[in-house]
Protein backbone atom coordinates (compact mmCIF):
# COMPACT_ATOMS: atom_id res chain seq x y z
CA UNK A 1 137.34 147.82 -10.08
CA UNK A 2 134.76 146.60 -12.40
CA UNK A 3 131.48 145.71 -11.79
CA UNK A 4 132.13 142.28 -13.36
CA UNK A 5 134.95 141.77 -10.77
CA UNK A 6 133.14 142.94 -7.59
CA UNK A 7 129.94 140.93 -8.25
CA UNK A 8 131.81 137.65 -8.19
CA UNK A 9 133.24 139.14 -4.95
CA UNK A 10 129.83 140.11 -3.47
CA UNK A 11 128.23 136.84 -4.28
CA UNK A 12 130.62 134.68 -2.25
CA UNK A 13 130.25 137.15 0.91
CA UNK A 14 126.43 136.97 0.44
CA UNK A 15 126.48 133.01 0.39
CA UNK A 16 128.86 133.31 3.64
CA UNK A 17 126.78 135.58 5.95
CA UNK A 18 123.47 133.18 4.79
CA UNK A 19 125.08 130.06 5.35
CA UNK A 20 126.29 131.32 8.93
CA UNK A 21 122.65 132.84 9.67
CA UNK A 22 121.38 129.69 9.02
CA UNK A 23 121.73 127.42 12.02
CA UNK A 24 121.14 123.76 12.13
CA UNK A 25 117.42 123.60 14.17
CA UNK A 26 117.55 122.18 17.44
CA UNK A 27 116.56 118.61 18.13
CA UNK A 28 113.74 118.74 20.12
CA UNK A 29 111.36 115.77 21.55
CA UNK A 30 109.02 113.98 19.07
CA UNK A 31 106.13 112.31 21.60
CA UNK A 32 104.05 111.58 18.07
CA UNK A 33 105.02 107.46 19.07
CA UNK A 34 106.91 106.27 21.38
CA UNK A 35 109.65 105.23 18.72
CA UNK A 36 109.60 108.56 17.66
CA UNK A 37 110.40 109.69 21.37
CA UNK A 38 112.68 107.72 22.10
CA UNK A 39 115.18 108.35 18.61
CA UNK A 40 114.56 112.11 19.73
CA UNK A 41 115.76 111.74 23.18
CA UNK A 42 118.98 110.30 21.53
CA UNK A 43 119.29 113.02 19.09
CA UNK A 44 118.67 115.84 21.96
CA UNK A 45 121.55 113.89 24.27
CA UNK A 46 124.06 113.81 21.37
CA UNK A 47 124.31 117.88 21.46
CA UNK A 48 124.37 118.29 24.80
CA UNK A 49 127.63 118.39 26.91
CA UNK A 50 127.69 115.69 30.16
CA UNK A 51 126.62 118.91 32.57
CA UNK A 52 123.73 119.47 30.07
CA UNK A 53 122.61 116.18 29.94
CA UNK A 54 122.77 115.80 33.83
CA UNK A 55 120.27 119.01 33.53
CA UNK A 56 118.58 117.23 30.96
CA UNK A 57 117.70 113.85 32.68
CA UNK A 58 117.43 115.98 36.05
CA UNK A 59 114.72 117.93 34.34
CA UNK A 60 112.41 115.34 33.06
CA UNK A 61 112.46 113.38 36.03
CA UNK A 62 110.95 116.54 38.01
CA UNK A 63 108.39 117.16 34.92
CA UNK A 64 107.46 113.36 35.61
CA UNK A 65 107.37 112.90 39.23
CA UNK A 66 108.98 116.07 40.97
CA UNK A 67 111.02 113.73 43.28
CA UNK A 68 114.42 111.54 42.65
CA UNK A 69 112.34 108.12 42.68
CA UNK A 70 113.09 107.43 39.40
CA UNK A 71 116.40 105.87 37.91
CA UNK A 72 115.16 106.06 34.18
CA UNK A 73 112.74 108.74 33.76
CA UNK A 74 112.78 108.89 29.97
CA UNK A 75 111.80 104.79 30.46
CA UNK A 76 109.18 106.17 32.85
CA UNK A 77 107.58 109.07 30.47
CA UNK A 78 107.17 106.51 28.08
CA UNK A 79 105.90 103.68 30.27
CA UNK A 80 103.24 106.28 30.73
CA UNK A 81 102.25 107.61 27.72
CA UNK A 82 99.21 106.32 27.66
CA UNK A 83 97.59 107.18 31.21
CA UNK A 84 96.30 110.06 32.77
CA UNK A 85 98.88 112.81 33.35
CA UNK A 86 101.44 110.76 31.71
CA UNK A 87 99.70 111.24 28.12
CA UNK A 88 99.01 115.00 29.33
CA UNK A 89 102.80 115.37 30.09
CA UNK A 90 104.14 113.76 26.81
CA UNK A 91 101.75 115.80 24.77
CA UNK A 92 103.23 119.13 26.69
CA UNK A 93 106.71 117.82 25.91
CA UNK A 94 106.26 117.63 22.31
CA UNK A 95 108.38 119.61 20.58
CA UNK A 96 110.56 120.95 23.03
CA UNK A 97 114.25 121.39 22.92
CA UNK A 98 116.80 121.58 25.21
CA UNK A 99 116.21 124.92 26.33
CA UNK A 100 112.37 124.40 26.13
CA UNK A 101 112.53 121.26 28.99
CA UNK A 102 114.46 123.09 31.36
CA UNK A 103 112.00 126.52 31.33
CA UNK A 104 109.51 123.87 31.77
CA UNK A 105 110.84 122.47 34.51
CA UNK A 106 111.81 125.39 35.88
CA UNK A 107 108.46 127.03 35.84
CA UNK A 108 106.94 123.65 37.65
CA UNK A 109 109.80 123.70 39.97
CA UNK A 110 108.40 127.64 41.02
CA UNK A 111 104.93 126.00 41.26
CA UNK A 112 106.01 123.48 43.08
CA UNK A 113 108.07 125.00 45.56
CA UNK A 114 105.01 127.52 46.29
CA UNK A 115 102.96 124.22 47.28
CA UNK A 116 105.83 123.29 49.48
CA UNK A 117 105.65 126.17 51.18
CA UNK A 118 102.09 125.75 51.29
CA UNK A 119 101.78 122.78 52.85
CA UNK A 120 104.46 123.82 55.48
CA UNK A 121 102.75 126.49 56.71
CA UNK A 122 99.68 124.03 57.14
CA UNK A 123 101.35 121.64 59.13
CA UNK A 124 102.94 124.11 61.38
CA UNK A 125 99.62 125.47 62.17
CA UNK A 126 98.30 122.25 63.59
CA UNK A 127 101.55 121.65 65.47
CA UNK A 128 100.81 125.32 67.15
CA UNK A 129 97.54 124.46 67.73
CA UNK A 130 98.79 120.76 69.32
CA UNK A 131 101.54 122.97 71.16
CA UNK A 132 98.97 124.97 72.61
CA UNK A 133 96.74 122.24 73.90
CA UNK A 134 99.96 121.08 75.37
CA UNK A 135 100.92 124.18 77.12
CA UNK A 136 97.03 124.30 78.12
CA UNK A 137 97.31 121.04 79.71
CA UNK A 138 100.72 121.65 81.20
CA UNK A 139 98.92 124.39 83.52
CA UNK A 140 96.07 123.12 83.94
CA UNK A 141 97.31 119.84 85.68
CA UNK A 142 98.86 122.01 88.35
CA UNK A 143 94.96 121.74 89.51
CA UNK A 144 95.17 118.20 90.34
CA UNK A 145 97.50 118.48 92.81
CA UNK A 146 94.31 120.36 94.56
CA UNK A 147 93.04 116.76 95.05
CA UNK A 148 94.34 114.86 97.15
CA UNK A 149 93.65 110.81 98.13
CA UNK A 150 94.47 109.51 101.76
CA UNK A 151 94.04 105.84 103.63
CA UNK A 152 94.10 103.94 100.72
CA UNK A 153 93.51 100.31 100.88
CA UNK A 154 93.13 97.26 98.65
CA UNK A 155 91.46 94.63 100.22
CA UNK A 156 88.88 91.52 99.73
CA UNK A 157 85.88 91.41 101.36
CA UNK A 158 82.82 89.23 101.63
CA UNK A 159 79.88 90.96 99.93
CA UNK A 160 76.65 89.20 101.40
CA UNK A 161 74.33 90.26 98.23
CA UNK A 162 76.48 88.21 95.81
CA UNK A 163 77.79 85.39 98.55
CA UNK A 164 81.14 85.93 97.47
CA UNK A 165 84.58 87.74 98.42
CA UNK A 166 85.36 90.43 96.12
CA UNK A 167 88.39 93.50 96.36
CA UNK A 168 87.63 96.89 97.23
CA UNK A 169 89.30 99.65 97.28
CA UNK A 170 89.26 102.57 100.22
CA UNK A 171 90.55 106.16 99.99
CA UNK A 172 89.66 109.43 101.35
CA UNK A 173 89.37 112.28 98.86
CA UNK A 174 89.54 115.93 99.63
CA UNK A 175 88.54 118.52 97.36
CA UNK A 176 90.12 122.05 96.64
CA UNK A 177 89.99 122.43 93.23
CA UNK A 178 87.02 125.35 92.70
CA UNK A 179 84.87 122.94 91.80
CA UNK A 180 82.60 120.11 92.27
CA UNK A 181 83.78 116.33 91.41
CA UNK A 182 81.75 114.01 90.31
CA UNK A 183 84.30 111.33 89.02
CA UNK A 184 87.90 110.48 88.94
CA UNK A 185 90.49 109.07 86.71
CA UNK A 186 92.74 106.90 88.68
CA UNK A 187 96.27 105.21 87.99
CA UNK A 188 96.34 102.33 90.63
CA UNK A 189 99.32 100.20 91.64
CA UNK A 190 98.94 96.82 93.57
CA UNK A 191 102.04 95.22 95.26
CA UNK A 192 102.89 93.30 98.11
CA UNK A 193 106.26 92.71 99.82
CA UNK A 194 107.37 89.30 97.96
CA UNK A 195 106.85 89.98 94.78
CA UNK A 196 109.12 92.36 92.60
CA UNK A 197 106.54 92.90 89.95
CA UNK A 198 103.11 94.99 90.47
CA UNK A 199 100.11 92.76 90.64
CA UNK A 200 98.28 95.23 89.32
CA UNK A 201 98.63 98.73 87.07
CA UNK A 202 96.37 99.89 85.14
CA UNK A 203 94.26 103.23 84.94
CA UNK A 204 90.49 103.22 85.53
CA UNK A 205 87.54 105.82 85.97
CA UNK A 206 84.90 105.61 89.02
CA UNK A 207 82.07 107.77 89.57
CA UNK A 208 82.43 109.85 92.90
CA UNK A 209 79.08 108.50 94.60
CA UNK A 210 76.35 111.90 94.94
CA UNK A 211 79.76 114.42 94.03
CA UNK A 212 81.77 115.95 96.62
CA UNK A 213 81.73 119.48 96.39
CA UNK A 214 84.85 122.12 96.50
CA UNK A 215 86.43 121.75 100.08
CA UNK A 216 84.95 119.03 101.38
CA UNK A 217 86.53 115.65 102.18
CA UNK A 218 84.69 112.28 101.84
CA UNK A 219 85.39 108.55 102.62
CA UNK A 220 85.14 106.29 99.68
CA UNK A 221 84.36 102.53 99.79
CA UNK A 222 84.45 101.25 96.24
CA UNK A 223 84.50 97.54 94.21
CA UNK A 224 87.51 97.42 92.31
CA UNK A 225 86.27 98.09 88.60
CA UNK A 226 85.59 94.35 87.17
CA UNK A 227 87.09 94.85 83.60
CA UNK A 228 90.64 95.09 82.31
CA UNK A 229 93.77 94.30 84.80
CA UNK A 230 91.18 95.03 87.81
CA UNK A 231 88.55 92.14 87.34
CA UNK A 232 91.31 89.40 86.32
CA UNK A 233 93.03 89.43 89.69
CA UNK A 234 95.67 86.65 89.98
CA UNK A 235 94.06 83.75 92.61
CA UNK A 236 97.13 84.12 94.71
CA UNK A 237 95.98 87.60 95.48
CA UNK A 238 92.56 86.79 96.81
CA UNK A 239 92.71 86.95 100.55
CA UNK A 240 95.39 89.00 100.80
CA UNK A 241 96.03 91.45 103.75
CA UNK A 242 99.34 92.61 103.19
CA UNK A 243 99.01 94.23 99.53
CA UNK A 244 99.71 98.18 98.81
CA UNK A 245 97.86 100.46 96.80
CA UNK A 246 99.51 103.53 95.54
CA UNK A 247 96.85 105.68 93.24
CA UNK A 248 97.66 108.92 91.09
CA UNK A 249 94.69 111.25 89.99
CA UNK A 250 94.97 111.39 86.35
CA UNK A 251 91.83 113.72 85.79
CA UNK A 252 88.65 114.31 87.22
CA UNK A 253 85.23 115.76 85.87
CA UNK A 254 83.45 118.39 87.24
CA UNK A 255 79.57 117.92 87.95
CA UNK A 256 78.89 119.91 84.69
CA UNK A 257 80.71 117.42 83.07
CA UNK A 258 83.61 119.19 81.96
CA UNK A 259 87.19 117.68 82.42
CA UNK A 260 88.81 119.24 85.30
CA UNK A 261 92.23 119.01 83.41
CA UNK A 262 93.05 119.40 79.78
CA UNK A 263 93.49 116.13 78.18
CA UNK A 264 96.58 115.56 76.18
CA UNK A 265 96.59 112.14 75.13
CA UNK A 266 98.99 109.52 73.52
CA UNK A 267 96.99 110.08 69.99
CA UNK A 268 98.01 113.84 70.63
CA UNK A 269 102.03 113.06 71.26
CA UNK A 270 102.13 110.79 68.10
CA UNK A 271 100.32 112.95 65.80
CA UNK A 272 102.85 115.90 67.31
CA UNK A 273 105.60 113.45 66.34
CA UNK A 274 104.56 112.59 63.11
CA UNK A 275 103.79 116.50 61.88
CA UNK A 276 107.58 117.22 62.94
CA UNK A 277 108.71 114.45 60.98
CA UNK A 278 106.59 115.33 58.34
CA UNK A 279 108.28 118.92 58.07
CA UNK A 280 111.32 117.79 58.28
CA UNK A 281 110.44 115.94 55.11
CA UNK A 282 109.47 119.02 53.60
CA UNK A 283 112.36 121.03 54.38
CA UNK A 284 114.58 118.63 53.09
CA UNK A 285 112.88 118.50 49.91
CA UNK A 286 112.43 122.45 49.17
CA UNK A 287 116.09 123.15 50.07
CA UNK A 288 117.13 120.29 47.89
CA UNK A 289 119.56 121.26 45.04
CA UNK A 290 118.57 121.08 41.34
CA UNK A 291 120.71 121.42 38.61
CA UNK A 292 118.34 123.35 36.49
């Protein structure tokens, strides 16, 4: 054969292999304007199959926000292309295909997942830390039970000074915690036999008058505190002689000042319940499936 005949030949296979080496370019995003953005997004959509574009829409939405808060996140992007990160983010988006948007969002889904963590581990050191003051207070109120209050009584009385009735309380404290006392924190219940309903309960703190020290047992003769629940005594109650009085030591303080018992308080149990909610939360979200 000819070279006349075989170049003809060679020509057409030439064209062939270069016309199947050369591949259409893929769309990718223009962010130049946001006209320009949006007629990309179209032409990016139009090659992609409906799994892609799930991928596709799933992926920006994480580049924008990293949650599922928004319905239209190519809307969003745009909405933001002038602020802050959302000019940052549209500027990193430029030019990026298909393939180009989902490493991107994969690469901030590794980052992001790493802060998860992150943040995790932060919150379930303060719930140890809240655990342990719980466990700390859990023994140490096993020491209260080392005080213990006798003969109480809730009375009125006439007090000479100030020319006027006013309620007292009585008890008799004993002492064997290992240490000196020098006040008490008191949960005190007032009934009497006709009514269903406490007159009073309600917590309050009194000084221990000159301390009583570790095994000793005093007699106390105390005013009933005059704020709160105490000092607004119902006028039917004045007088009285057949009320109750039912107290529970709640804590005490030693004479150096230091709480006999750990304190665990209500601000404690809520902040313990909102840190497990809170990792919850986070749990959810890192085990979340994405389609990219």
């Amino acid at each position: 054969m000819g070279f006349k005949k075989v170049f003809p030949i060679l020509a057409v296979l030439l064209f062939s292999v270069a016309t199947a080496c050369m591949k259409e370019p893929e769309p990718a995003l223009d962010t130049t304007s946001v006209n320009a953005y949006f007629a990309s997004v179209e032409l990016i959509k139009k090659k992609l199959t409906p799994e892609q574009n799930e991928q596709f829409i799933e992926a920006l939405k994480f580049i924008v926000t990293s949650d599922d808060s928004l319905e239209d996140p190519v809307k969003a992007l745009a909405d933001l292309a002038d602020f802050g990160s959302g000019a940052h983010t549209m500027k990193t988006l430029n030019g990026k295909t298909f393939d180009g948007i989902i490493e991107l969002a994969r690469s901030k889904k590794v980052q992001w997942r790493k802060l998860k963590r992150e943040k995790i581990e932060e919150v379930e050191a303060e719930i140890a830390e809240i655990e342990k003051k719980r466990a700390e207070y859990n023994e140490s109120r096993e020491v209260l039970s080392t005080l213990t209050l006798e003969g109480l009584r809730y009375y009125w009385e006439l007090i000479p000074d100030a020319n006027m009735s006013m309620p007292m309380i009585e008890m008799t404290l004993t002492n064997k915690s290992g240490s000196d006392i020098s006040e008490l924190t008191l949960q005190g219940v007032v009934t009497t036999p006709d009514r269903a309903e406490p007159w009073i309960d309600a917590s309050y703190i009194t000084k221990v008058p000159g301390g009583l020290k570790d095994g000793k047992t005093r007699h106390l003769k105390l005013l009933a505190p005059p704020g709160m629940e105490w000092g607004q005594v119902p006028e039917e109650l004045r007088g009285r002689e057949d009320t109750t009085l039912e107290m529970k030591i709640l804590n005490a303080r030693k004479s150096d000042g230091e709480l006999l018992a750990y304190d665990f308080t209500l601000k404690d149990r809520q902040r313990m319940a909102q840190l497990n909610s809170e990792r919850f939360g986070l749990e959810q979200e890192l085990n979340k499936e994405m389609p990219f």
